[in-house]
PDB file of N, CA and C in Angstrom:
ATOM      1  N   UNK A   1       0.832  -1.188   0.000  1.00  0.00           N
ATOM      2  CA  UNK A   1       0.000   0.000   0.000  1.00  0.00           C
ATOM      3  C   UNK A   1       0.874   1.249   0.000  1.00  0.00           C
ATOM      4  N   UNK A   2       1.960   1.330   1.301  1.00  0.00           N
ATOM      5  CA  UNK A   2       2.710   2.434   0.934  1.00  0.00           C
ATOM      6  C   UNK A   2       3.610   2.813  -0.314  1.00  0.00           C
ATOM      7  N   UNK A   3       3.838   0.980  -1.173  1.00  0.00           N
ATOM      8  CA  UNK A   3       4.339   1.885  -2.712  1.00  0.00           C
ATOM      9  C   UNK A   3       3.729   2.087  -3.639  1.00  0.00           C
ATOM     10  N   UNK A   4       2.185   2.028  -3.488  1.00  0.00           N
ATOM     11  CA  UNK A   4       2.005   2.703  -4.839  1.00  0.00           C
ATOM     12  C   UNK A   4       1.603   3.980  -4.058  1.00  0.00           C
ATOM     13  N   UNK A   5       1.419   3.983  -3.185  1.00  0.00           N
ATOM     14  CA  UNK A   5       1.339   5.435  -2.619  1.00  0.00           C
ATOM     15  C   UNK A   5       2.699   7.059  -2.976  1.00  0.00           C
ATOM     16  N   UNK A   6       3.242   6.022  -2.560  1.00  0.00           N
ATOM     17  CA  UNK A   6       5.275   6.940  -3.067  1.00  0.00           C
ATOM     18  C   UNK A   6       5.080   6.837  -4.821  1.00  0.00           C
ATOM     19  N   UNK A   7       4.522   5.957  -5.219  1.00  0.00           N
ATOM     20  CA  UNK A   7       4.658   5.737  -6.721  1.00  0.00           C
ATOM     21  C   UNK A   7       3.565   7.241  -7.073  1.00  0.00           C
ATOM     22  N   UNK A   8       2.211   7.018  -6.839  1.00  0.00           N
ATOM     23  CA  UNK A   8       1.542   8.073  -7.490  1.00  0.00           C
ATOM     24  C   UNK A   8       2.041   9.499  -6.671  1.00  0.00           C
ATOM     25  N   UNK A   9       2.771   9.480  -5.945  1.00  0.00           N
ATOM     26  CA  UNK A   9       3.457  11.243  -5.514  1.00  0.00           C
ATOM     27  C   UNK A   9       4.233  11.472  -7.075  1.00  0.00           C
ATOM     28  N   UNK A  10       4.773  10.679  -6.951  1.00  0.00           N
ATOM     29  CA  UNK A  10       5.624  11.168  -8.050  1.00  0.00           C
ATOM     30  C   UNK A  10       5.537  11.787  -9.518  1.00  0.00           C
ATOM     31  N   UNK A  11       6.026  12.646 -10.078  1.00  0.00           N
ATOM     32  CA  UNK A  11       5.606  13.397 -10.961  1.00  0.00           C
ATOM     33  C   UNK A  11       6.519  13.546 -11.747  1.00  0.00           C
ATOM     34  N   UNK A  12       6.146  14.244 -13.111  1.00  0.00           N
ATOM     35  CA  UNK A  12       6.925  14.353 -14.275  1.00  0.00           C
ATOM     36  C   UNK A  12       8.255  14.874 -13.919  1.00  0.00           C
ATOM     37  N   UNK A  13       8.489  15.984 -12.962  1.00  0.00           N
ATOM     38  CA  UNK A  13       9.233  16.980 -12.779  1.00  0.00           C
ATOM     39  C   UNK A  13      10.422  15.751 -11.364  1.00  0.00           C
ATOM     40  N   UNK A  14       9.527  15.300 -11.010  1.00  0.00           N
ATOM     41  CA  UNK A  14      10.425  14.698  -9.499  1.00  0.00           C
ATOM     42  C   UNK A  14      10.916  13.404 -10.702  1.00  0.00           C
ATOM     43  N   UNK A  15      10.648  12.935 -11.186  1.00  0.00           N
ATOM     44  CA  UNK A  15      11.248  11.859 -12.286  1.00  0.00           C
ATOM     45  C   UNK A  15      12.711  12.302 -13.248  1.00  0.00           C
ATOM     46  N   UNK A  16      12.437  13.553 -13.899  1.00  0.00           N
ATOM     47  CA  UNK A  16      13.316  14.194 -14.447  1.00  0.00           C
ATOM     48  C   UNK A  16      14.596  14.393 -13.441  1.00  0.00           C
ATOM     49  N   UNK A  17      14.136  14.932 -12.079  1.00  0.00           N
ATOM     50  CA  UNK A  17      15.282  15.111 -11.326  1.00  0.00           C
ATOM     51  C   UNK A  17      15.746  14.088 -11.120  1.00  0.00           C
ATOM     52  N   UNK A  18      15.043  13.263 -11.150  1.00  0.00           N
ATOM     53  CA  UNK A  18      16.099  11.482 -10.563  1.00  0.00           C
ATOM     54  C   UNK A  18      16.743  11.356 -11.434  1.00  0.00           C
ATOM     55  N   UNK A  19      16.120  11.740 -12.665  1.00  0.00           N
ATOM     56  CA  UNK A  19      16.744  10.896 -13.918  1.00  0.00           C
ATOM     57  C   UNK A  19      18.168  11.507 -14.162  1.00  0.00           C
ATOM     58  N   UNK A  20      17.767  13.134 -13.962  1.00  0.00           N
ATOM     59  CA  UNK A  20      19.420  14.078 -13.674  1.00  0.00           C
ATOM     60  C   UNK A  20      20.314  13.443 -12.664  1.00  0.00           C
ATOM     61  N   UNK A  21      19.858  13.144 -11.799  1.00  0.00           N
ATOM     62  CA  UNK A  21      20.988  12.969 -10.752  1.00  0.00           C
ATOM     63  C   UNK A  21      21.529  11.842 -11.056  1.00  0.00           C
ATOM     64  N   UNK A  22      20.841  10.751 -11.516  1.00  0.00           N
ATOM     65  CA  UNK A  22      21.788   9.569 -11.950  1.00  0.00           C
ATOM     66  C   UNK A  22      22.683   9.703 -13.138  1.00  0.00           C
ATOM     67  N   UNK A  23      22.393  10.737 -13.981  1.00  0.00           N
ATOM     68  CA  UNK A  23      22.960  11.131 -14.882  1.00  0.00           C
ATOM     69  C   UNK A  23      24.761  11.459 -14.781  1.00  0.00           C
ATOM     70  N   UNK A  24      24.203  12.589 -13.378  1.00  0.00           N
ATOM     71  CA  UNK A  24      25.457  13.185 -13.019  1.00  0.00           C
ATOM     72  C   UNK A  24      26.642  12.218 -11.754  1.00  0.00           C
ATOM     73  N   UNK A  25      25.574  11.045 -11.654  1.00  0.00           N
ATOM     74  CA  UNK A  25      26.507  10.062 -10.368  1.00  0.00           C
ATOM     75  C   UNK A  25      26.902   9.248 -11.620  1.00  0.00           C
ATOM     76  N   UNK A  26      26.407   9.121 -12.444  1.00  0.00           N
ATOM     77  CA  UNK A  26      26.802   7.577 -13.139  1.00  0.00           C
ATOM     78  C   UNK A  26      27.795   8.006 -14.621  1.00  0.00           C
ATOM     79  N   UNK A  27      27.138   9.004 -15.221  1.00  0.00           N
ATOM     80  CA  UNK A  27      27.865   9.701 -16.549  1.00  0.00           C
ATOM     81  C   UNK A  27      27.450   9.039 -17.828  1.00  0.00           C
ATOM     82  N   UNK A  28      27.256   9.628 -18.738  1.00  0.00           N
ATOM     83  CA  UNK A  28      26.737   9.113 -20.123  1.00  0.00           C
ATOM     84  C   UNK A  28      26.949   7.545 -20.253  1.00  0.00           C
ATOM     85  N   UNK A  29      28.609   7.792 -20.499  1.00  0.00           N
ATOM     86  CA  UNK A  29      29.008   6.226 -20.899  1.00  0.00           C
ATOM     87  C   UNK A  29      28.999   5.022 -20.000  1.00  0.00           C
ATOM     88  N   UNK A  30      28.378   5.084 -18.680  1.00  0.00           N
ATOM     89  CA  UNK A  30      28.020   4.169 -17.849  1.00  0.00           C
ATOM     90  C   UNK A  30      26.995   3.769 -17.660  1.00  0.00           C
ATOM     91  N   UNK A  31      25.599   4.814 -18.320  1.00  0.00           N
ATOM     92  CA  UNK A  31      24.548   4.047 -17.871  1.00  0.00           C
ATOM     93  C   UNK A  31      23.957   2.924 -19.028  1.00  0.00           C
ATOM     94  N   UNK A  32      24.545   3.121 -20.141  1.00  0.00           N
ATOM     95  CA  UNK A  32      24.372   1.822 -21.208  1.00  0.00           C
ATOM     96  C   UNK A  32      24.307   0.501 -20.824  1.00  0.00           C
ATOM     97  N   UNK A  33      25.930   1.041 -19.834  1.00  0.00           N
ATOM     98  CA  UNK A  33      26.391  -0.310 -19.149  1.00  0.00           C
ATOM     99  C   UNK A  33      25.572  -0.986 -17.824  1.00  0.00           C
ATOM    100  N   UNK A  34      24.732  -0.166 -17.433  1.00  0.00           N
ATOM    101  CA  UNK A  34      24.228  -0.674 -16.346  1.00  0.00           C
ATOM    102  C   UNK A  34      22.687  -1.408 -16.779  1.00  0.00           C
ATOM    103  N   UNK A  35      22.490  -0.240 -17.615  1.00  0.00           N
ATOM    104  CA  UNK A  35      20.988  -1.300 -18.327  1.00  0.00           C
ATOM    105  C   UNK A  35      21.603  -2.418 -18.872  1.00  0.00           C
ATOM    106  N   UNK A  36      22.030  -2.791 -19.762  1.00  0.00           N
ATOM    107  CA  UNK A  36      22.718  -3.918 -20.200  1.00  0.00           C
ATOM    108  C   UNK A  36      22.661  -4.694 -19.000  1.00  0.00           C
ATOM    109  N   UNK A  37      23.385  -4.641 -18.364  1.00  0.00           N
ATOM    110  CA  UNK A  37      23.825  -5.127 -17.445  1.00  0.00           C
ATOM    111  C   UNK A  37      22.497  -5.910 -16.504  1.00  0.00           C
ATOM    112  N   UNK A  38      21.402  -5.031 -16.148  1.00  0.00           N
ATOM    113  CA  UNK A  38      19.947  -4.904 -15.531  1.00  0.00           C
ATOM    114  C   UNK A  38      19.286  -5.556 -16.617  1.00  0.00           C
ATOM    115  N   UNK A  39      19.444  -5.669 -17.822  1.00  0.00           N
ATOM    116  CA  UNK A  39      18.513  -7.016 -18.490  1.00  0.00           C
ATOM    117  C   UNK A  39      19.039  -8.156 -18.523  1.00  0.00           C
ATOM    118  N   UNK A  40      20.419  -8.029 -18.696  1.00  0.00           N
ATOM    119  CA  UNK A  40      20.874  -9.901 -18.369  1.00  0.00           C
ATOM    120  C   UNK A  40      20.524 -10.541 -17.120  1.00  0.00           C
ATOM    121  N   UNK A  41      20.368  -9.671 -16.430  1.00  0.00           N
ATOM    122  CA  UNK A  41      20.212  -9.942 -15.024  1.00  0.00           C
ATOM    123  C   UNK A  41      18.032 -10.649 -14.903  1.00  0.00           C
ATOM    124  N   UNK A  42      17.498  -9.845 -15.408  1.00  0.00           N
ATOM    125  CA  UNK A  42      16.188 -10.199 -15.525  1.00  0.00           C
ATOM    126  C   UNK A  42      16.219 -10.972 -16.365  1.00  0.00           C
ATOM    127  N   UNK A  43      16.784 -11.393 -17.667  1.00  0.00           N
ATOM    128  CA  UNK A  43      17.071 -12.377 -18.338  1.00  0.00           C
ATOM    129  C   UNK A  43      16.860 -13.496 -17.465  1.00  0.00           C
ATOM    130  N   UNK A  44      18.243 -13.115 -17.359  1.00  0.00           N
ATOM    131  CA  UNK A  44      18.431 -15.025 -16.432  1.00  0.00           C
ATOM    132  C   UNK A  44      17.842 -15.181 -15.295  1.00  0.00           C
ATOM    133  N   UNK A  45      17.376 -14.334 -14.579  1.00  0.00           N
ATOM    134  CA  UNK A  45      16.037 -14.416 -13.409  1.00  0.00           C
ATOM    135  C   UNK A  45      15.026 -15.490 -14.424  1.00  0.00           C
ATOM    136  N   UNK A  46      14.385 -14.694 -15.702  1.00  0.00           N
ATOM    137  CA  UNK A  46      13.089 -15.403 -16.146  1.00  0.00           C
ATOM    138  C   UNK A  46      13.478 -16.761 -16.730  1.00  0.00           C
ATOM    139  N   UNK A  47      14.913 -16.711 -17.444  1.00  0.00           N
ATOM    140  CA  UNK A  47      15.395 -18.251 -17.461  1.00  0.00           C
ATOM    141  C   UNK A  47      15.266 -19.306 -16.736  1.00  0.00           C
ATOM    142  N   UNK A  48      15.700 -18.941 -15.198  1.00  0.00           N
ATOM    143  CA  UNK A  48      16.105 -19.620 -14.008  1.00  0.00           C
ATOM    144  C   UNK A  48      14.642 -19.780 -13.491  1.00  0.00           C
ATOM    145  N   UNK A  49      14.139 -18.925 -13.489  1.00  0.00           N
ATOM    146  CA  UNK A  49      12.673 -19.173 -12.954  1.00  0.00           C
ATOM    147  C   UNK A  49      11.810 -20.447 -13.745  1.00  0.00           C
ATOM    148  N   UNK A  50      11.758 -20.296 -15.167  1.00  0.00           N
ATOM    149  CA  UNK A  50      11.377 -21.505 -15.818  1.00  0.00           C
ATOM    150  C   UNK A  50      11.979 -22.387 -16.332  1.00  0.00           C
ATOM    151  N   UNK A  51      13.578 -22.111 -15.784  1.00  0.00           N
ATOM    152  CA  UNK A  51      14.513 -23.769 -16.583  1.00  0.00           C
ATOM    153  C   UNK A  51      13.670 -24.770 -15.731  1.00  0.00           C
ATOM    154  N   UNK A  52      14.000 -24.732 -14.618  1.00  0.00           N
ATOM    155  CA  UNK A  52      14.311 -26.365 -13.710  1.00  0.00           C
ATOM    156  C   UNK A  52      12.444 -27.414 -14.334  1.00  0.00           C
ATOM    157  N   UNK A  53      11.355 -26.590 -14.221  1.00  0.00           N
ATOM    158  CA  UNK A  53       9.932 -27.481 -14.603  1.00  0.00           C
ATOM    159  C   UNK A  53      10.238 -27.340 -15.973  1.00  0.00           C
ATOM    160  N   UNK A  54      10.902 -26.637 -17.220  1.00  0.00           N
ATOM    161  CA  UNK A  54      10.855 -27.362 -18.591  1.00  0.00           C
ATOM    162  C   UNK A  54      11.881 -28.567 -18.555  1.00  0.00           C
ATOM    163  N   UNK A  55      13.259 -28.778 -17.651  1.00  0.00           N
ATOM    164  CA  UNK A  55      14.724 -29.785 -17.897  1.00  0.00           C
ATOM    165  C   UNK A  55      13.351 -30.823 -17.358  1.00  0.00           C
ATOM    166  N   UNK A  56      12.781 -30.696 -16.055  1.00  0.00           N
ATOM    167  CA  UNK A  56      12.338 -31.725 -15.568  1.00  0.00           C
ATOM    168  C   UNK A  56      11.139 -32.291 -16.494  1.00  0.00           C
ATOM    169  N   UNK A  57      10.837 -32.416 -17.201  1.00  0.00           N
ATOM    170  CA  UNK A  57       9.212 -32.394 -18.182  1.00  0.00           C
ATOM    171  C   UNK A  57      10.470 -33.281 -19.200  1.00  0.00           C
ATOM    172  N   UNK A  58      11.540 -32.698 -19.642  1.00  0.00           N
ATOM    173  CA  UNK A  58      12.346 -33.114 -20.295  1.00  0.00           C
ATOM    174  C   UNK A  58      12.951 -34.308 -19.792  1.00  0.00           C
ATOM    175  N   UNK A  59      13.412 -34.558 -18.771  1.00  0.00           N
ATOM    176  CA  UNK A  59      13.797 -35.565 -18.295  1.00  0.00           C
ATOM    177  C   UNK A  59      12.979 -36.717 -17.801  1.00  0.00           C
ATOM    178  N   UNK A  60      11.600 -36.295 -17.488  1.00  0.00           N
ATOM    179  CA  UNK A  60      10.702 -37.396 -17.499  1.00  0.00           C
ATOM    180  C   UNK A  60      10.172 -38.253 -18.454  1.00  0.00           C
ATOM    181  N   UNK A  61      10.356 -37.522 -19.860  1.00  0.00           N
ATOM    182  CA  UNK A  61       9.859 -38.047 -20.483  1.00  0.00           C
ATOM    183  C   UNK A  61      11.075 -38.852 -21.682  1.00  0.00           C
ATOM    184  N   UNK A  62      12.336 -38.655 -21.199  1.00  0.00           N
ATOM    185  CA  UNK A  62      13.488 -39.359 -21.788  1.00  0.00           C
ATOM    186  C   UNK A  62      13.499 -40.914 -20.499  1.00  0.00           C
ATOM    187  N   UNK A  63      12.802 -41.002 -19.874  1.00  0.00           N
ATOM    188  CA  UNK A  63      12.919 -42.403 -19.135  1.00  0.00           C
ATOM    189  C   UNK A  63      12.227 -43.164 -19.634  1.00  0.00           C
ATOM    190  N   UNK A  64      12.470 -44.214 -19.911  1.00  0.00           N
ATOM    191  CA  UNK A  64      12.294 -45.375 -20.820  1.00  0.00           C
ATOM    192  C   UNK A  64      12.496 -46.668 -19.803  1.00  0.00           C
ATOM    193  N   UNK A  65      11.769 -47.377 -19.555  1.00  0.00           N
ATOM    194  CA  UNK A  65      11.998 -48.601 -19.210  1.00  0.00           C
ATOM    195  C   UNK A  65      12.776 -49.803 -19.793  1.00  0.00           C
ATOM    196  N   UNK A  66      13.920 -50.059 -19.023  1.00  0.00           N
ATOM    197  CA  UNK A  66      14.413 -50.835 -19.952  1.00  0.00           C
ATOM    198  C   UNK A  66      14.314 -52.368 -20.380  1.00  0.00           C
TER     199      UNK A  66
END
């Protein structure tokens, strides 16, 4: 409840300033690197989240009685 509360304060103008200040902590040529960086990362979160039930579906159905 309290974050979408902090979420709808926020405004065009208080967004812009964040967006400045990371601008000026991080610098042009670093923040490429950090998004990059922030989708491999959710990448392999959504990978990892659905490898292990597709390997296992996979592996159940490679057992064969011999």
């Amino acid at each position: 409840m309290l974050n979408t509360t902090i979420a709808a304060m926020l405004g065009t103008p208080e967004i812009l300033l964040i967006l400045a200040g990371v601008l000026l902590l991080f610098g042009g040529k670093k923040i490429p690197e950090l998004m990059r960086g922030l989708g491999k990362g959710v990448k392999e979160f959504k990978e990892g989240k659905d490898g292990p039930e597709g390997d296992a579906a996979d592996i159940k159905s490679d057992n064969k009685p011999l």
